[in-house]
C-alpha atoms as a PDB file:
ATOM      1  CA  UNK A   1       8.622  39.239  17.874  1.00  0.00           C
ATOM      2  CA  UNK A   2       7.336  40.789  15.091  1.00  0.00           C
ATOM      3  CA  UNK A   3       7.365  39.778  11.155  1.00  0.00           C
ATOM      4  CA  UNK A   4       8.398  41.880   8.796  1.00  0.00           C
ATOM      5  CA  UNK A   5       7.123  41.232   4.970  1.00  0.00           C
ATOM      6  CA  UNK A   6       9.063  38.741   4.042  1.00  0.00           C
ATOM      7  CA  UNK A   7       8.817  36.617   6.783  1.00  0.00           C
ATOM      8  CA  UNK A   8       4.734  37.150   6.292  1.00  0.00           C
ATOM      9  CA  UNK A   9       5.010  35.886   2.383  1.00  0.00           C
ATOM     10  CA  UNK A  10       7.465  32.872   4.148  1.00  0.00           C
ATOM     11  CA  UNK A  11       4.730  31.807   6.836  1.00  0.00           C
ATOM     12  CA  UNK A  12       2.142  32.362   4.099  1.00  0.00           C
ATOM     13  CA  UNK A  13       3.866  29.940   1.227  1.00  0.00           C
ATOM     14  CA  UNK A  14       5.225  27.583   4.241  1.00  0.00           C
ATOM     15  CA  UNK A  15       0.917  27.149   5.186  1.00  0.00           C
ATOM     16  CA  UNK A  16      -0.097  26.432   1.351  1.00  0.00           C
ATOM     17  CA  UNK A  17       2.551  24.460   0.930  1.00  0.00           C
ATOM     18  CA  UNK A  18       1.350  21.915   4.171  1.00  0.00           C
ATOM     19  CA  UNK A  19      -2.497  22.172   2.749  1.00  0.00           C
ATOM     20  CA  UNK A  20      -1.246  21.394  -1.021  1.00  0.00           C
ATOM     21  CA  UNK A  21       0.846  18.765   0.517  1.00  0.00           C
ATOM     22  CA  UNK A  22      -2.052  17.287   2.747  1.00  0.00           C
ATOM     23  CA  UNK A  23      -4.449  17.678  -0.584  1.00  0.00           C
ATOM     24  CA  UNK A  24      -1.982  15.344  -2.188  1.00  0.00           C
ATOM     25  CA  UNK A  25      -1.902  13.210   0.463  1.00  0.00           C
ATOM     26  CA  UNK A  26      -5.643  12.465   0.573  1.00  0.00           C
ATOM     27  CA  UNK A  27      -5.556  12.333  -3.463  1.00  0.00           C
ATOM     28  CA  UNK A  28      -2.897   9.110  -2.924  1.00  0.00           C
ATOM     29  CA  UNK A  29      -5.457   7.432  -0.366  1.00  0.00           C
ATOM     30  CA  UNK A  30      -8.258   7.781  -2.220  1.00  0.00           C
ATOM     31  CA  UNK A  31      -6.122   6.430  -5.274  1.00  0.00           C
ATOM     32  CA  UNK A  32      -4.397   3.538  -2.983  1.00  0.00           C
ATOM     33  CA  UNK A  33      -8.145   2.842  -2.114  1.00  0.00           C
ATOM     34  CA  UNK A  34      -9.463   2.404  -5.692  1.00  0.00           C
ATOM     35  CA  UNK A  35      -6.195   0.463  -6.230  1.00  0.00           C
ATOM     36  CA  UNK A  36      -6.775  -1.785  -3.277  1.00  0.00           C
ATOM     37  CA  UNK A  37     -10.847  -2.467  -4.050  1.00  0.00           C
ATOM     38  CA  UNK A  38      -9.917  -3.299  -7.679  1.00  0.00           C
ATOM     39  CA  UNK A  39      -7.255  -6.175  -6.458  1.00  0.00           C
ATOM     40  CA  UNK A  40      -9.717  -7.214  -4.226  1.00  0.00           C
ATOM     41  CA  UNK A  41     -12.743  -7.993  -6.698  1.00  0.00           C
ATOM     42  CA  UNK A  42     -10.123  -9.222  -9.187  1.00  0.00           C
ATOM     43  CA  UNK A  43      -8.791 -11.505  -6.527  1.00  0.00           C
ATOM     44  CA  UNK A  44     -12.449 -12.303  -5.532  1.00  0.00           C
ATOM     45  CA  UNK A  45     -13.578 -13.303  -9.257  1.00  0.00           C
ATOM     46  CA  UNK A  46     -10.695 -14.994  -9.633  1.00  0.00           C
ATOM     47  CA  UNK A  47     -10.961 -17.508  -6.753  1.00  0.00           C
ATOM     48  CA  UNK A  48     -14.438 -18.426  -7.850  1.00  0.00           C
ATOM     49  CA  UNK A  49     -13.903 -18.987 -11.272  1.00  0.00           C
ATOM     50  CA  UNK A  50     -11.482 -21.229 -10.764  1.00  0.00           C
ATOM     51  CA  UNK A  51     -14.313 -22.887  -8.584  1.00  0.00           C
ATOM     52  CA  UNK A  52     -16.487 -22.580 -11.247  1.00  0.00           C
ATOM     53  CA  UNK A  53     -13.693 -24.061 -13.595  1.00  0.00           C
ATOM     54  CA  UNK A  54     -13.192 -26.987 -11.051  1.00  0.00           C
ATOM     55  CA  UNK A  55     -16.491 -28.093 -11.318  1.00  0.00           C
ATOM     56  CA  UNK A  56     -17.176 -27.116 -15.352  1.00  0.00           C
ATOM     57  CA  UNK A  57     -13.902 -29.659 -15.905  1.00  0.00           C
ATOM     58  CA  UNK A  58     -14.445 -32.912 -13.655  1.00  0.00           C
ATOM     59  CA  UNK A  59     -17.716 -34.338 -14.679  1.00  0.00           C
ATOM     60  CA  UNK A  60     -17.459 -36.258 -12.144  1.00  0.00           C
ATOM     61  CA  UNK A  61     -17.476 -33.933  -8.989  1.00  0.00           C
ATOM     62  CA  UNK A  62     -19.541 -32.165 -10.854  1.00  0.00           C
ATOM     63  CA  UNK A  63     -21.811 -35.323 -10.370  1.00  0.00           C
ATOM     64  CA  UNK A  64     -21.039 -35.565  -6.777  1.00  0.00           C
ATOM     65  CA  UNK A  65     -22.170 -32.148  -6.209  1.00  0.00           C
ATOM     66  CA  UNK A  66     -25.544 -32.079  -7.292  1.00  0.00           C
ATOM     67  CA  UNK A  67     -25.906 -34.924  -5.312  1.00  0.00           C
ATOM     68  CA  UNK A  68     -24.750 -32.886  -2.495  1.00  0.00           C
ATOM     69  CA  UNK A  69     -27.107 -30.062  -3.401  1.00  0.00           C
ATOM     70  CA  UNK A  70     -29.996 -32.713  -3.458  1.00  0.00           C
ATOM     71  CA  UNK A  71     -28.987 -33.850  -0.101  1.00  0.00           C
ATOM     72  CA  UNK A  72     -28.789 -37.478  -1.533  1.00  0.00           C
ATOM     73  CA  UNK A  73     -26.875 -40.060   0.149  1.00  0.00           C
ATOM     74  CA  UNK A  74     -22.900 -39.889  -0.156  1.00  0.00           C
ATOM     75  CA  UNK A  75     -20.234 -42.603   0.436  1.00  0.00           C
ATOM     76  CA  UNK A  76     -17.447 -42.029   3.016  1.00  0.00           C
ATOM     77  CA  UNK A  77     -14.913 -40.525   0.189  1.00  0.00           C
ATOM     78  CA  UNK A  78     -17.716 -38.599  -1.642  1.00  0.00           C
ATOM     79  CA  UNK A  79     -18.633 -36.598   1.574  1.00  0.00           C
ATOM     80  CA  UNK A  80     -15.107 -35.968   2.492  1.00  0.00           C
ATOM     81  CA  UNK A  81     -14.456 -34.305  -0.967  1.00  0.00           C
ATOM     82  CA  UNK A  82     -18.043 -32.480  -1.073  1.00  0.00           C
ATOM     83  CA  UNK A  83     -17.354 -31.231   2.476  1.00  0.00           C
ATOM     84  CA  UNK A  84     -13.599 -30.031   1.739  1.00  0.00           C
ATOM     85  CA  UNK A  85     -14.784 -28.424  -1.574  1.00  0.00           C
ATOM     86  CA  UNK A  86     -17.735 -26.822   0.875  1.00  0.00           C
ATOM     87  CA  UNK A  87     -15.026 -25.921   3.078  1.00  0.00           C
ATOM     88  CA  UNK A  88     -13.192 -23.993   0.912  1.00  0.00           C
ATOM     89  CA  UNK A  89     -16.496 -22.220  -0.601  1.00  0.00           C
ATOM     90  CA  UNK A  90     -17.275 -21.202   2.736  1.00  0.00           C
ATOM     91  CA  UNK A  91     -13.778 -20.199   3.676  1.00  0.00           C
ATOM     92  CA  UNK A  92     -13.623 -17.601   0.624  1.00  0.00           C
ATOM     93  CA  UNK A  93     -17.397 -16.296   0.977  1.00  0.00           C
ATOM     94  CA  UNK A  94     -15.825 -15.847   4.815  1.00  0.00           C
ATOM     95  CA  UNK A  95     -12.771 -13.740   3.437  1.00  0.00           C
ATOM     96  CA  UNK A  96     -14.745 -12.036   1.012  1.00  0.00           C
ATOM     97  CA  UNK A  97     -17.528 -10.829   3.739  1.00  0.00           C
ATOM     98  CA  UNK A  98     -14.417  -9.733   5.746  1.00  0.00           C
ATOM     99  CA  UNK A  99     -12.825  -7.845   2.834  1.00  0.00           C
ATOM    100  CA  UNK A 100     -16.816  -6.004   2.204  1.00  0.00           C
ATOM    101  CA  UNK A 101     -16.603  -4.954   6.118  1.00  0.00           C
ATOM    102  CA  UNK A 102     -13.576  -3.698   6.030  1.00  0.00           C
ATOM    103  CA  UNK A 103     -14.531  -1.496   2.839  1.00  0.00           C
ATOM    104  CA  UNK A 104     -11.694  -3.421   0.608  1.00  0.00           C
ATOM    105  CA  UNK A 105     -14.599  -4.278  -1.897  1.00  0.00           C
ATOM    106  CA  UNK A 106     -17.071  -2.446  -3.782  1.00  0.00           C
ATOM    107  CA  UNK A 107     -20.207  -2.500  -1.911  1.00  0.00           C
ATOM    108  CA  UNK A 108     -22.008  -2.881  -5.442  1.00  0.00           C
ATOM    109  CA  UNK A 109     -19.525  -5.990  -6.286  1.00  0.00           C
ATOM    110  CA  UNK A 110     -20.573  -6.958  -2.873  1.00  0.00           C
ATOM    111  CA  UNK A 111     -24.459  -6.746  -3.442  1.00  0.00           C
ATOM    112  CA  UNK A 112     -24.276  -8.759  -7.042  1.00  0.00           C
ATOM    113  CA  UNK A 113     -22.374 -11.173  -5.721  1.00  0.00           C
ATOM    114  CA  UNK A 114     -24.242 -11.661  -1.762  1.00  0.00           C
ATOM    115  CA  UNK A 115     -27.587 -11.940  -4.382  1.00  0.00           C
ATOM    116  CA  UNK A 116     -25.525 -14.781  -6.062  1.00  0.00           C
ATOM    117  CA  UNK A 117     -24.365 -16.351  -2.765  1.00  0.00           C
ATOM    118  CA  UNK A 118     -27.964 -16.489  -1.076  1.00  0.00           C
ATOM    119  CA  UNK A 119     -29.697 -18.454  -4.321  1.00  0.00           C
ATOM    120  CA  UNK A 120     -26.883 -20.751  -3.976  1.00  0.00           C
ATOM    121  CA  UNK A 121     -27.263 -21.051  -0.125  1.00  0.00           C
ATOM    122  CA  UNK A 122     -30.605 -21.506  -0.434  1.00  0.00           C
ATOM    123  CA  UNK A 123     -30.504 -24.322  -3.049  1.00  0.00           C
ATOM    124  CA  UNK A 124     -27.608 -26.441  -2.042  1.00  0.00           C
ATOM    125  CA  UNK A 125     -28.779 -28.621   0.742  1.00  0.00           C
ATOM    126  CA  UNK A 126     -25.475 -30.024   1.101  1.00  0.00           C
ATOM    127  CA  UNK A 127     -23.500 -26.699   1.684  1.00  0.00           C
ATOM    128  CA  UNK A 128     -25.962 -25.310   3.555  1.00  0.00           C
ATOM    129  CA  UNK A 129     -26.149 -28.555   5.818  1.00  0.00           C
ATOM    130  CA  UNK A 130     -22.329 -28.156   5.855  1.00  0.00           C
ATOM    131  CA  UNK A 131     -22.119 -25.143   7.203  1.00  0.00           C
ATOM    132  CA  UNK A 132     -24.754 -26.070  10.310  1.00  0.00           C
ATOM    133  CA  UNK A 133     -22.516 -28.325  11.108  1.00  0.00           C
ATOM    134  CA  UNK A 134     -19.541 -26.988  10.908  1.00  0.00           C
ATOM    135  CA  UNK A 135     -20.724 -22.903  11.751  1.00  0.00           C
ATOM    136  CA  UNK A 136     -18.322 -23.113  15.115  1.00  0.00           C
ATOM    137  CA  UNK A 137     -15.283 -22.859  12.330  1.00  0.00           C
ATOM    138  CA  UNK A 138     -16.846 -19.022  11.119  1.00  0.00           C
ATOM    139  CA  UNK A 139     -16.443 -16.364  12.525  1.00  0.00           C
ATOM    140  CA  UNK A 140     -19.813 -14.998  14.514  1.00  0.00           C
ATOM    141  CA  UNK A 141     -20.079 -12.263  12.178  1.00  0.00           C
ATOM    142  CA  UNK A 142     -20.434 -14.833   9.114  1.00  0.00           C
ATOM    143  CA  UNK A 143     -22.937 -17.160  10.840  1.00  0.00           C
ATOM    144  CA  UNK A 144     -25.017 -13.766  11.228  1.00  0.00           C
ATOM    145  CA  UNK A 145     -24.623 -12.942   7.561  1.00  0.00           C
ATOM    146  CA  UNK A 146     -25.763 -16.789   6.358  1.00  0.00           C
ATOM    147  CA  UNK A 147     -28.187 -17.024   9.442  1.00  0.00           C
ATOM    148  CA  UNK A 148     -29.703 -14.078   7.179  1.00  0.00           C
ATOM    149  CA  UNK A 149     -29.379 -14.941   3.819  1.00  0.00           C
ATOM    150  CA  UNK A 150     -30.776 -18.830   4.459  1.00  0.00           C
ATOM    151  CA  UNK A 151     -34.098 -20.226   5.010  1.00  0.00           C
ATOM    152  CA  UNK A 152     -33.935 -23.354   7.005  1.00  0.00           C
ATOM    153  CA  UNK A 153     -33.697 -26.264   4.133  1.00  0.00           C
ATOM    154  CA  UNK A 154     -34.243 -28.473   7.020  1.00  0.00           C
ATOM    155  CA  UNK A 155     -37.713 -27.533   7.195  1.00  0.00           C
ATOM    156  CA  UNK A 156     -38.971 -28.258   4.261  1.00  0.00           C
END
């Protein structure tokens, strides 16, 4: 069968019109991926400030946790709160590594913040003795990203 002219100029405008119309489609992914990375480090800051906020408004579990950083001696009720609120730190720094893999955040945000994460692993005793007991509960993929970012407290 052949084409006469007009069916040519129809075929022609019928292809720009898929490429223009796959152009746009790429334009809204790249723009639902911006969207989706900025929700994601806004949900990120947002869950550790109010961390942050936790601790810079009870002076008092602000008092158990540097004893849990020091690795001092804690009473039944003190552990179980420094080891839920260790928990929970874990649990986002978990989500948040997740989130980084699965390119949801800004690998910048995500350098800054792993920077942050490894002087605190590194200085808390308590968290970091928390999570060696307690790595079975992380995925492997975590453990390998703490087993990296930690020196062994332990040893020292």
């Amino acid at each position: 069968m052949k084409l006469d002219g007009t069916d040519k100029w129809l075929n022609l405008i019928a292809n720009i019109s898929v490429l223009v119309g796959i152009g746009f489609l790429a334009y809204e992914i790249q723009q639902n991926t911006v969207a989706t990375q900025l929700e994601v480090a806004s949900s990120f800051q947002s869950s550790f400030t109010e961390i942050e906020m936790l601790i810079a408004g009870d002076s008092e579990f602000a008092g158990l946790l540097v004893k849990g950083r020091a690795g001092a001696e804690l009473n039944p009720h003190e552990q179980f709160r420094v080891a839920t609120f260790y928990g929970n730190v874990l649990r986002q720094w978990q989500n948040v590594h997740f989130q980084y893999l699965s390119d949801a955040l800004d690998e910048d945000i995500w350098i800054g913040e792993t920077a942050r994460f490894t002087l605190i692993l590194n200085e808390d005793r308590g968290l970091h003795e928390h999570w060696i007991s307690s790595r079975n509960h992380y995925s492997d993929r975590f453990n390998e990203l703490i087993d990296a970012l930690t020196v062994d407290l332990r040893q020292e």
